[in-house]
C-alpha atoms as a PDB file:
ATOM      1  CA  UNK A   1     142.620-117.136  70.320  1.00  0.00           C
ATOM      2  CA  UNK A   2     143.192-118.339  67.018  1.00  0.00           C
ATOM      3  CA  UNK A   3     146.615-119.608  65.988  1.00  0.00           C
ATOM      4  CA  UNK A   4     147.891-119.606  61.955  1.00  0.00           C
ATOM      5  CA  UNK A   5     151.595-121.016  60.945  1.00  0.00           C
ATOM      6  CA  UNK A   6     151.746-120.498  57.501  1.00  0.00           C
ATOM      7  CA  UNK A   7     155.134-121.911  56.179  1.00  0.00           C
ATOM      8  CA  UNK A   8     156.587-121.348  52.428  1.00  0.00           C
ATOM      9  CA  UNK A   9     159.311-122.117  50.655  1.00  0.00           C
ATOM     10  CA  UNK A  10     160.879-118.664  49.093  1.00  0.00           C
ATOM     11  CA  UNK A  11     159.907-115.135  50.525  1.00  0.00           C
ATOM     12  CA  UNK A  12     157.449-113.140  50.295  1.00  0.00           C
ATOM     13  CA  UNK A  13     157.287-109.107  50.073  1.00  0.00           C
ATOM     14  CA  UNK A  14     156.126-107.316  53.039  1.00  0.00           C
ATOM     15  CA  UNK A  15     153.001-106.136  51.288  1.00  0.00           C
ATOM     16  CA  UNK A  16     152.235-109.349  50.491  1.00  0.00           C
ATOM     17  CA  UNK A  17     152.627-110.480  54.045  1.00  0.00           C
ATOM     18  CA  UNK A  18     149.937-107.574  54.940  1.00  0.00           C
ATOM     19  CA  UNK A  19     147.492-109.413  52.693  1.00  0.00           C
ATOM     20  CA  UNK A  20     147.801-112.821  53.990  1.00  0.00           C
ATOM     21  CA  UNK A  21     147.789-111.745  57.396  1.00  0.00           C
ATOM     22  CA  UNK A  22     144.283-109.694  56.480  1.00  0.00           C
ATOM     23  CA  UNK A  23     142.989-112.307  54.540  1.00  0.00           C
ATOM     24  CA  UNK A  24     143.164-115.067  57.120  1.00  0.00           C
ATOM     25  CA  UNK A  25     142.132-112.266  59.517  1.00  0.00           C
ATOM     26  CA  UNK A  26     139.149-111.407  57.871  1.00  0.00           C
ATOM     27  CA  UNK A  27     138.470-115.208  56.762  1.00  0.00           C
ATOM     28  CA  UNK A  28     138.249-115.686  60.837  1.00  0.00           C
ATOM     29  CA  UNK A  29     136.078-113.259  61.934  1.00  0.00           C
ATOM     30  CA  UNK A  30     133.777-113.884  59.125  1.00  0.00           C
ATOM     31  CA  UNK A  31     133.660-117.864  59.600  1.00  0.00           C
ATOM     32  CA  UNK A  32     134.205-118.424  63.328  1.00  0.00           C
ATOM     33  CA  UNK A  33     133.399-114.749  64.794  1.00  0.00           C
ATOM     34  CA  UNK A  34     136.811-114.908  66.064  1.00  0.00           C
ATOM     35  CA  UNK A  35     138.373-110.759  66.680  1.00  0.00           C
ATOM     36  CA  UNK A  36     141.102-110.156  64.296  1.00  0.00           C
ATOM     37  CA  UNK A  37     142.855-108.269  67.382  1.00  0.00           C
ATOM     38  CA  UNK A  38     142.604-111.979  69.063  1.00  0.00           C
ATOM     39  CA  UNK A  39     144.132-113.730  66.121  1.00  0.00           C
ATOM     40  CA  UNK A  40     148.029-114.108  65.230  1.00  0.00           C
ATOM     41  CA  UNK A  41     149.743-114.957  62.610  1.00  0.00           C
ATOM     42  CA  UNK A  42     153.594-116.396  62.393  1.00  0.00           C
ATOM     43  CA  UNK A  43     154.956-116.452  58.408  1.00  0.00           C
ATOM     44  CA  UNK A  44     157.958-118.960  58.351  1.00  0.00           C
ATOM     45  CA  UNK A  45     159.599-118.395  55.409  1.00  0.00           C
ATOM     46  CA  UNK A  46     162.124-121.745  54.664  1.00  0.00           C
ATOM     47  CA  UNK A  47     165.059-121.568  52.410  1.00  0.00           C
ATOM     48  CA  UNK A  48     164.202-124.267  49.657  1.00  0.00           C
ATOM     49  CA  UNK A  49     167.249-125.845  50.747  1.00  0.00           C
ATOM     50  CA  UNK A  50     166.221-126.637  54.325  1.00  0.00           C
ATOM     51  CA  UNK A  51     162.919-128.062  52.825  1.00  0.00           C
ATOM     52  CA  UNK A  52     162.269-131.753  50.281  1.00  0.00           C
ATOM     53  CA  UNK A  53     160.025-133.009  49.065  1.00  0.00           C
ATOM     54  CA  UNK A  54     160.497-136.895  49.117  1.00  0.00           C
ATOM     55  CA  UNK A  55     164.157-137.053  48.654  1.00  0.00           C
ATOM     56  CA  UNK A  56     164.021-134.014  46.177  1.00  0.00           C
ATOM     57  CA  UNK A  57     165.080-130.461  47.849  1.00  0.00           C
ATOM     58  CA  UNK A  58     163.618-127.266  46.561  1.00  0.00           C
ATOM     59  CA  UNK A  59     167.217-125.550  46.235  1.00  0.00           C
END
């Protein structure tokens, strides 16, 4: 059972949500032969103030 956390700064429409979630879907099953009904996804989408880079935040 294949696991992706995919975090971002910033959001992301729900259509392209779809496509990521297909994408790494299809990238799975292609790759490792893994089901895409066996594979889930999480999208964290962080406020660019909750996230730095070095000592520089994003917000």
């Amino acid at each position: 059972m294949p696991y992706i956390n995919l975090k971002l700064v910033g959001k992301l429409t729900k259509k392209q949500k779809a496509a990521i979630a297909r994408e790494f879907s299809e990238t799975l099953l292609k790759v490792a032969g893994k089901p895409k009904e066996s594979t889930y996804i999480v999208i964290d989408e962080v406020d660019g103030k909750n996230w730095a880079q070095g000592d520089k935040f994003f917000a």
